[in-house]
N, C-alpha and C. Protein backbone atom coordinates (compact mmCIF):
# COMPACT_ATOMS: atom_id res chain seq x y z
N UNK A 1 138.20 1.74 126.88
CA UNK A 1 138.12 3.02 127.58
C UNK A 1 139.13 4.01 127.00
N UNK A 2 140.29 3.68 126.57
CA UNK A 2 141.44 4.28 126.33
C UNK A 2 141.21 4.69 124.90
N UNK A 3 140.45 4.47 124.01
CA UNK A 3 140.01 4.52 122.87
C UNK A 3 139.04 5.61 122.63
N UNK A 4 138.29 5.27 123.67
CA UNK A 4 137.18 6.45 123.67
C UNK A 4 137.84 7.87 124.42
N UNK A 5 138.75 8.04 125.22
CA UNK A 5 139.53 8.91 125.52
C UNK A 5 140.10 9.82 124.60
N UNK A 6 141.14 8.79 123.80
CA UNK A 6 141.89 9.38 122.52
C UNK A 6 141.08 10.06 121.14
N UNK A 7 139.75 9.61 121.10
CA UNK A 7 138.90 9.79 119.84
C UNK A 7 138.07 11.45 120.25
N UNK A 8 138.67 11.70 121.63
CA UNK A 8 137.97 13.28 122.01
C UNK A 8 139.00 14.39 121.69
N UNK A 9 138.29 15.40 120.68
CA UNK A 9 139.48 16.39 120.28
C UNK A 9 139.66 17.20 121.35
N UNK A 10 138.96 17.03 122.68
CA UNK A 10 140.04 18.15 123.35
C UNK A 10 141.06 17.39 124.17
N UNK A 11 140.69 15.75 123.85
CA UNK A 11 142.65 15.42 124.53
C UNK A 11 143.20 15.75 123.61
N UNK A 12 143.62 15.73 122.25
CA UNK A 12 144.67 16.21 121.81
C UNK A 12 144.92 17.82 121.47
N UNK A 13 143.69 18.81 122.38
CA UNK A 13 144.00 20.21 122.32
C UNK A 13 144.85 20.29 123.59
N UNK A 14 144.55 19.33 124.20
CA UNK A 14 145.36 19.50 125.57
C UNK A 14 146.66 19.13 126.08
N UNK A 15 146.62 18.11 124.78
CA UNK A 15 148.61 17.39 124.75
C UNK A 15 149.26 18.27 124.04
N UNK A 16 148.84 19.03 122.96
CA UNK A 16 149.50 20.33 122.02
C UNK A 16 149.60 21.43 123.14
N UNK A 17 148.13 21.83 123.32
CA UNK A 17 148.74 23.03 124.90
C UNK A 17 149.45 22.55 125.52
N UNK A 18 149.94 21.43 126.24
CA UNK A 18 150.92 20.73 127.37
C UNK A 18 152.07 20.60 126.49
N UNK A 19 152.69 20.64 125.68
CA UNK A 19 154.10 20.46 124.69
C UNK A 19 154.45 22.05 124.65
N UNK A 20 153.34 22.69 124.51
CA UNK A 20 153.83 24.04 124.28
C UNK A 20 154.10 24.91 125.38
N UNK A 21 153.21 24.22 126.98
CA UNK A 21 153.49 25.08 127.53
C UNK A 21 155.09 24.84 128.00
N UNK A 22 155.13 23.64 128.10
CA UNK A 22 156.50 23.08 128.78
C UNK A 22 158.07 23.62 127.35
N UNK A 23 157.58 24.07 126.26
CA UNK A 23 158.55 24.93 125.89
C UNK A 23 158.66 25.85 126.30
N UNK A 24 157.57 26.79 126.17
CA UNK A 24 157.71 27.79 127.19
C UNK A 24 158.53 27.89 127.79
N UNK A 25 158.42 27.35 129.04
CA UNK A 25 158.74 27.49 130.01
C UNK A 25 160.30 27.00 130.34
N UNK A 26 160.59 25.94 129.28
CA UNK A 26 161.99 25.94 129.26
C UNK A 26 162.51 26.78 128.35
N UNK A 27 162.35 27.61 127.38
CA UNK A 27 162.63 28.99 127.01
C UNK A 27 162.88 29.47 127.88
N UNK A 28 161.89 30.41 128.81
CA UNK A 28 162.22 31.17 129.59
C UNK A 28 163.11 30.81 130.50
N UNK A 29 162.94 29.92 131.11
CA UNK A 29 164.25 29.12 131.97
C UNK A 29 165.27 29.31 131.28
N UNK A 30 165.80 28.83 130.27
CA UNK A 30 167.25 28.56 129.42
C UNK A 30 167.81 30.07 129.61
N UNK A 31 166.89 30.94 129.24
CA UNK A 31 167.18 32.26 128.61
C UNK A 31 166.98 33.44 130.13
N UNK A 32 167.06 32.70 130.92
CA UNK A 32 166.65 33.35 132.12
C UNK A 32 166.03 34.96 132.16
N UNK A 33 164.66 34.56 131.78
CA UNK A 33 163.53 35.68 131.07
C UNK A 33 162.88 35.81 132.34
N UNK A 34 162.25 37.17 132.40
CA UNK A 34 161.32 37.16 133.46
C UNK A 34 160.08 37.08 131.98
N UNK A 35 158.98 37.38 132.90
CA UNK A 35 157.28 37.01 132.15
C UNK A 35 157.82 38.46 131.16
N UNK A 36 157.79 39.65 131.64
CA UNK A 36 157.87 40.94 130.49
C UNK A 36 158.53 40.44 129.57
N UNK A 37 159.90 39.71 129.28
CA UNK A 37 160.58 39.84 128.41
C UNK A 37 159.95 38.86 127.49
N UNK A 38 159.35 37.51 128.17
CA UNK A 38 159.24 36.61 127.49
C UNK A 38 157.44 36.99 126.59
N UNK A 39 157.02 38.39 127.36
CA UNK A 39 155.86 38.86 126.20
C UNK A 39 156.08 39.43 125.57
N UNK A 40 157.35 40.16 125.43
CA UNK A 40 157.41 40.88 124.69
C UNK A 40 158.18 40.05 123.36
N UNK A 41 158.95 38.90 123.34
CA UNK A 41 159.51 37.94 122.86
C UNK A 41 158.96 37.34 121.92
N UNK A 42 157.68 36.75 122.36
CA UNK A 42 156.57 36.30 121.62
C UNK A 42 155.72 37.08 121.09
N UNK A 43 155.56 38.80 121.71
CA UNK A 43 154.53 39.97 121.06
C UNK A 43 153.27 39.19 121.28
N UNK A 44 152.86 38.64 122.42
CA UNK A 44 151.47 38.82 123.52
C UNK A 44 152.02 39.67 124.72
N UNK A 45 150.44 39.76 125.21
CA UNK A 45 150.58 40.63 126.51
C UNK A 45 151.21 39.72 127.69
N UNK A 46 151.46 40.80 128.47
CA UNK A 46 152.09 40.15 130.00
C UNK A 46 151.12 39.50 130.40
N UNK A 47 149.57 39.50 130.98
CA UNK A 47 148.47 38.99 131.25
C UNK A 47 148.55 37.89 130.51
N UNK A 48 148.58 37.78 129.23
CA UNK A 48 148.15 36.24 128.54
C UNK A 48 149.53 35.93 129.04
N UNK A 49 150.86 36.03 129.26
CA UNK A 49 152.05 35.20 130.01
C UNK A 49 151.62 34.53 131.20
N UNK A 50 151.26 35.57 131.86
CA UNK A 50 150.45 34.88 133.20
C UNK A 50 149.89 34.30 133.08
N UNK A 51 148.77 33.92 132.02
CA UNK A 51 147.80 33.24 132.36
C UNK A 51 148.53 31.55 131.78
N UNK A 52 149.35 31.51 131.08
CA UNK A 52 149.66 30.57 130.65
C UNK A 52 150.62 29.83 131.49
N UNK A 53 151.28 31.03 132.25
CA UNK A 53 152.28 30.35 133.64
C UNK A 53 151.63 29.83 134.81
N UNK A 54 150.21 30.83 135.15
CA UNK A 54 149.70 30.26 136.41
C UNK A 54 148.58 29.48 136.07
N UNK A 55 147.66 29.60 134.90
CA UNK A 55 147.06 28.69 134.68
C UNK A 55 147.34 27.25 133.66
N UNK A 56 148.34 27.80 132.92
CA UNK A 56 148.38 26.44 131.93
C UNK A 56 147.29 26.68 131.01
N UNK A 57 146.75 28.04 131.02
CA UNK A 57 145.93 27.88 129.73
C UNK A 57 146.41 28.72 128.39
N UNK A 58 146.16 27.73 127.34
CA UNK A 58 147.14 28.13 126.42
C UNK A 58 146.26 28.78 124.92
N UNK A 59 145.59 27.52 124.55
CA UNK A 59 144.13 27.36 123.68
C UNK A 59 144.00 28.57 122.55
N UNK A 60 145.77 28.77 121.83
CA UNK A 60 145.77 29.56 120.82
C UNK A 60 145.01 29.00 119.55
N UNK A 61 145.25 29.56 118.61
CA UNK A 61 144.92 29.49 117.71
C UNK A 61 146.05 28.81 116.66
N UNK A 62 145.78 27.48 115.63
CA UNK A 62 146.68 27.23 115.14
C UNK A 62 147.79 28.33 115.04
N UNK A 63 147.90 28.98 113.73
CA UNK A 63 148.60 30.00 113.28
C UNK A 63 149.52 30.51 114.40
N UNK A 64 148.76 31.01 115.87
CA UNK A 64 149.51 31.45 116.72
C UNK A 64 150.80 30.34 117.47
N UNK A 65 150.26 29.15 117.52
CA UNK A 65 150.66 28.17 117.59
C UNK A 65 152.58 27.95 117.50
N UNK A 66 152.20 27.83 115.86
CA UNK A 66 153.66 27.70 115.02
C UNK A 66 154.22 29.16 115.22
N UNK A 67 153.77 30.38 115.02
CA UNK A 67 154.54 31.48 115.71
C UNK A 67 155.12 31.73 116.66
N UNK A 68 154.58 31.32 117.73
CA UNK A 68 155.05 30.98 119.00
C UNK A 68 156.41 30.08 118.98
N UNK A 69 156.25 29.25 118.20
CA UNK A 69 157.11 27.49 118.48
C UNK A 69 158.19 28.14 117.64
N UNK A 70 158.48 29.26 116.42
CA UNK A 70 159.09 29.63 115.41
C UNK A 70 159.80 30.45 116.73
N UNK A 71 159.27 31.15 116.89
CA UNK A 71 159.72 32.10 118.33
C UNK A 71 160.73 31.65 119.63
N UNK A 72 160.05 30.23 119.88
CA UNK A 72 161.30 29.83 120.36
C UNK A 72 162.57 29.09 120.07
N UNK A 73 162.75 28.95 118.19
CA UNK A 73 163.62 28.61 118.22
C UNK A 73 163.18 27.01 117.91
N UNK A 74 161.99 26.59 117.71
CA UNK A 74 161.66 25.06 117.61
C UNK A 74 160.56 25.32 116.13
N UNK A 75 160.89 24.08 115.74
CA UNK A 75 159.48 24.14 114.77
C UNK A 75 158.66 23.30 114.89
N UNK A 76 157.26 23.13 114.49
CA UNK A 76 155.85 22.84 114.94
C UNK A 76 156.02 21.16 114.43
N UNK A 77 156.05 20.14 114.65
CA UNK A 77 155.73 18.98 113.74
C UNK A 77 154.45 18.33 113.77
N UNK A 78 154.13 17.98 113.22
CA UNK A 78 152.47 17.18 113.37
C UNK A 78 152.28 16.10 112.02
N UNK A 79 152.06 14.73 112.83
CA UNK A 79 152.02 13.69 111.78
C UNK A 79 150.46 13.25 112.21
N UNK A 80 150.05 12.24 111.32
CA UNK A 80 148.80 11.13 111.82
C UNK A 80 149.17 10.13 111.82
N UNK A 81 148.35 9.22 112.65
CA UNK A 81 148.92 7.79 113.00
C UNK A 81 147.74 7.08 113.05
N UNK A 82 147.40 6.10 112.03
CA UNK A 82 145.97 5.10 112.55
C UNK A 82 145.93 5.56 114.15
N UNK A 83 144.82 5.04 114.51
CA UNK A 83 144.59 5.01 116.03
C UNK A 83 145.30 3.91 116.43
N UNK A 84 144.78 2.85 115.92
CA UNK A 84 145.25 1.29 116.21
C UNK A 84 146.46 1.16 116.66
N UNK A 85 147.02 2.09 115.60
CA UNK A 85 148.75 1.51 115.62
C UNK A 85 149.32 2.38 116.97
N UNK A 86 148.53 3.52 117.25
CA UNK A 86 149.05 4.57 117.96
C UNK A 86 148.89 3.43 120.00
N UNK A 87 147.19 2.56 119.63
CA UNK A 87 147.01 2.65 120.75
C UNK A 87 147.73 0.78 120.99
N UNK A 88 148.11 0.13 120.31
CA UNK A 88 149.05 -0.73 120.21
C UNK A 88 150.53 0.04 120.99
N UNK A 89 151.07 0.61 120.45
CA UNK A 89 152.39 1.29 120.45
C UNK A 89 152.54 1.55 122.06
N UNK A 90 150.98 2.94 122.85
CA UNK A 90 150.78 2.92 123.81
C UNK A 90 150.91 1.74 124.48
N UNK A 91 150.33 1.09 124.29
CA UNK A 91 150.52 -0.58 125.10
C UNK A 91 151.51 -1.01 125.41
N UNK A 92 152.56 -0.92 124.46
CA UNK A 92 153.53 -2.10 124.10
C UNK A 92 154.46 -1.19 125.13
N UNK A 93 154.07 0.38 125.54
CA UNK A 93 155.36 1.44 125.95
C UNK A 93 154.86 1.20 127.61
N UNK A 94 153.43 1.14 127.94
CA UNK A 94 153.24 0.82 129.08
C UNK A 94 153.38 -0.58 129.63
N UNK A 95 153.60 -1.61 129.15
CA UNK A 95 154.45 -3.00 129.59
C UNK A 95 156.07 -2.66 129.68
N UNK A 96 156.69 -2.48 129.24
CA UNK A 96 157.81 -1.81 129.11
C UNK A 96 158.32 -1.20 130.63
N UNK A 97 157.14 0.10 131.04
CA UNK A 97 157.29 1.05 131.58
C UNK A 97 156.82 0.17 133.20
N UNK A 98 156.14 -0.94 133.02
CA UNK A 98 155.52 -2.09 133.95
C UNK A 98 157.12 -2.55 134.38
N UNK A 99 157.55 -3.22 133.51
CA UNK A 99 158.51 -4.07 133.60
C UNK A 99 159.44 -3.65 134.10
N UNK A 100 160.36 -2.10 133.36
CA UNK A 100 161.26 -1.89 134.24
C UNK A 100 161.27 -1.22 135.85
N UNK A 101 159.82 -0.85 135.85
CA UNK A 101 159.72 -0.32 137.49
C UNK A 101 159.91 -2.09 138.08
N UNK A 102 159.27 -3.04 137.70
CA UNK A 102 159.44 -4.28 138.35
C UNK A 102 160.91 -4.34 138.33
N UNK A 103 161.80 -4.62 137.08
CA UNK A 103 163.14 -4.56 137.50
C UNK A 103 163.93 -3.53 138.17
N UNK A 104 163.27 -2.56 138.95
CA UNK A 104 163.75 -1.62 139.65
C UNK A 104 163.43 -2.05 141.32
N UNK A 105 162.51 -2.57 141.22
CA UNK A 105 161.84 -2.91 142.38
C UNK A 105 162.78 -4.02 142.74
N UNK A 106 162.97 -5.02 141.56
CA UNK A 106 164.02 -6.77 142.58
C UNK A 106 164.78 -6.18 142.65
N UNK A 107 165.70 -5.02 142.03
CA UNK A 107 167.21 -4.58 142.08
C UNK A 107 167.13 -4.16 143.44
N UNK A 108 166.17 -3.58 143.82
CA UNK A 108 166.50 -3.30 145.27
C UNK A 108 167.05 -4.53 146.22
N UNK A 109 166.91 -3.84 147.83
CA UNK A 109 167.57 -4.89 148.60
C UNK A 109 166.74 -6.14 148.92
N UNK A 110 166.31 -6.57 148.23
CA UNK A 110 165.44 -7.66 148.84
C UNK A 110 166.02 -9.06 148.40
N UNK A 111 166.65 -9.53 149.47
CA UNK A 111 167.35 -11.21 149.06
C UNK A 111 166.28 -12.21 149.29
N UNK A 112 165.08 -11.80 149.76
CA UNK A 112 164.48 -12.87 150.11
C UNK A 112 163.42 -12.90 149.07
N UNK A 113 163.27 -12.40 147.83
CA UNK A 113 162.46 -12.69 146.54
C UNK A 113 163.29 -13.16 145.51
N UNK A 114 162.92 -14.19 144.81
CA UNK A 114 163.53 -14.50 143.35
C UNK A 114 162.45 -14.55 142.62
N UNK A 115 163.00 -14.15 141.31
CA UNK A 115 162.05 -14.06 140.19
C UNK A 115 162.93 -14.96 138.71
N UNK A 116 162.39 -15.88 138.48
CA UNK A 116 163.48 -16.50 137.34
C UNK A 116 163.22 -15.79 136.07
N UNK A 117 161.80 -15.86 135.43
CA UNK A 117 161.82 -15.11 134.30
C UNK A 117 160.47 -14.66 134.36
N UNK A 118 160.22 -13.31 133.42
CA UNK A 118 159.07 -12.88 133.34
C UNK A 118 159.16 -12.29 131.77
N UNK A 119 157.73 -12.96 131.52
CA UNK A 119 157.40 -12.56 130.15
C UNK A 119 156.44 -11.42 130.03
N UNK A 120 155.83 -10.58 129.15
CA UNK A 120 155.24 -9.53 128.91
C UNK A 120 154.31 -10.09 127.67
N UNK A 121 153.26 -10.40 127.88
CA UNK A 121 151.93 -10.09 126.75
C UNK A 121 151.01 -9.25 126.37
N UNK A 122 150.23 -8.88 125.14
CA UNK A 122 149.57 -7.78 125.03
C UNK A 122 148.44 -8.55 125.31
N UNK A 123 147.12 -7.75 125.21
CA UNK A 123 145.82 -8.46 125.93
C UNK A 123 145.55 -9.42 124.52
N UNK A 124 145.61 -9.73 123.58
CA UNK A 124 145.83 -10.59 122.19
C UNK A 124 146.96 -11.68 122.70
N UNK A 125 147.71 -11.94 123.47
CA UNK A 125 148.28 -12.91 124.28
C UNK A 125 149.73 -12.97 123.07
N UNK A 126 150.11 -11.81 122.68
CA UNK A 126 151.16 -12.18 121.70
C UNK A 126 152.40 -11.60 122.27
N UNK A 127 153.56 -12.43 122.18
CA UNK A 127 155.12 -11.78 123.19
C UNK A 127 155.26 -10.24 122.50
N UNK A 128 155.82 -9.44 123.23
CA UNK A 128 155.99 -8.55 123.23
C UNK A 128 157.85 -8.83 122.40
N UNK A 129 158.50 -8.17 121.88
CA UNK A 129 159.78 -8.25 121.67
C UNK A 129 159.95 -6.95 121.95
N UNK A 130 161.26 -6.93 122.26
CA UNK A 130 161.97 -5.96 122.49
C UNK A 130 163.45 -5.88 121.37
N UNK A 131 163.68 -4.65 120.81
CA UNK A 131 165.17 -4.69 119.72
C UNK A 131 166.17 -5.87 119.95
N UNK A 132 166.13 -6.57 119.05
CA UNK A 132 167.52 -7.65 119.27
C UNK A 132 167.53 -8.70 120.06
N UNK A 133 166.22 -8.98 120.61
CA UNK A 133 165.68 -10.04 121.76
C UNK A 133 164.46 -10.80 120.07
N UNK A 134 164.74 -12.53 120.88
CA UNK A 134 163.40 -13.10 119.65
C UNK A 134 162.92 -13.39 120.60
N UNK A 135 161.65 -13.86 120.25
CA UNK A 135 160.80 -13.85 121.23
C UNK A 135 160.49 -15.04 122.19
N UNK A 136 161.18 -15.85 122.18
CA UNK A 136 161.56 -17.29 123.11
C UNK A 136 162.41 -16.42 124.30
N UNK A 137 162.91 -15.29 123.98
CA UNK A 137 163.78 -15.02 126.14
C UNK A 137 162.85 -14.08 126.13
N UNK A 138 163.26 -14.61 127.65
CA UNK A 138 162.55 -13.54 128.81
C UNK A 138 162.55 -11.99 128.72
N UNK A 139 161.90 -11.04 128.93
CA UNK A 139 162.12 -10.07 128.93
C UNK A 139 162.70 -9.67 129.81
N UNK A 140 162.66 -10.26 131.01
CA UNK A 140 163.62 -9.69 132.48
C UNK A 140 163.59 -10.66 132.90
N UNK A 141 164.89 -10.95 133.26
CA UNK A 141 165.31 -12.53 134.76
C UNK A 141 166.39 -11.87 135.49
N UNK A 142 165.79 -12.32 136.62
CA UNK A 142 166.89 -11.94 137.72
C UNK A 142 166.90 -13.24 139.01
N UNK A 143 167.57 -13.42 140.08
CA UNK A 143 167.45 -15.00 140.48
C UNK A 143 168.15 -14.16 141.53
């Protein structure tokens, strides 16, 4: 499912609009801009500010893109990544992101659960490692 998601070009028109708007907007924040200054900043209209503040719609045009991103002071990066490796990587960040809400969850007050060890597999049933861990320990134990 997650495959067929990623292989549609308007999710990734929509993760580039979502990076850009959230500069934006911490531009203007940092620089404590109202909308005029910050159109006139970038040289669009106040209306297209708005529309990008209250709607989130962004859907420039490359070129305008990196002008914009030059504008605030950031520059544009863009690499490619097999899919594979990209939707591996995803995986490996959402076990991770599994795990430590679980170790957030025993840290709480609860004396009446123990957990000795818990391991993390990808759906290929292979350990997950983590930096400087081999793959015989646990990824999280708590008792």
């Amino acid at each position: 499912m997650r495959d067929k998601i990623i292989s549609q070009p308007g999710y990734w028109v929509e993760q580039i609009n979502g990076i850009l708007y959230d500069a934006i907007m911490d531009y203007m924040e940092t620089h404590n801009m109202k909308r005029k200054d910050l159109a006139k900043h970038l040289g669009i209209s106040k209306g297209r500010v708005s529309q990008i503040i209250n709607d989130g719609e962004i859907n420039f045009r490359l070129e305008k893109i990196i002008e914009i991103s030059l504008k605030l002071g950031m520059v544009p990066h863009f690499s490619l990544e097999e899919k594979a490796e990209f939707l591996a990587k995803e995986e490996i960040h959402l076990i991770k992101k599994e795990i430590n809400d679980m170790a957030d969850f025993f840290e709480s007050d609860r004396d009446d659960t123990k957990v000795v060890q818990l391991y993390a597999s990808t759906k290929s049933n292979t350990i997950v490692e983590s930096s400087g861990m081999n793959v015989e320990e646990p990824l999280a134990q708590t008792c």
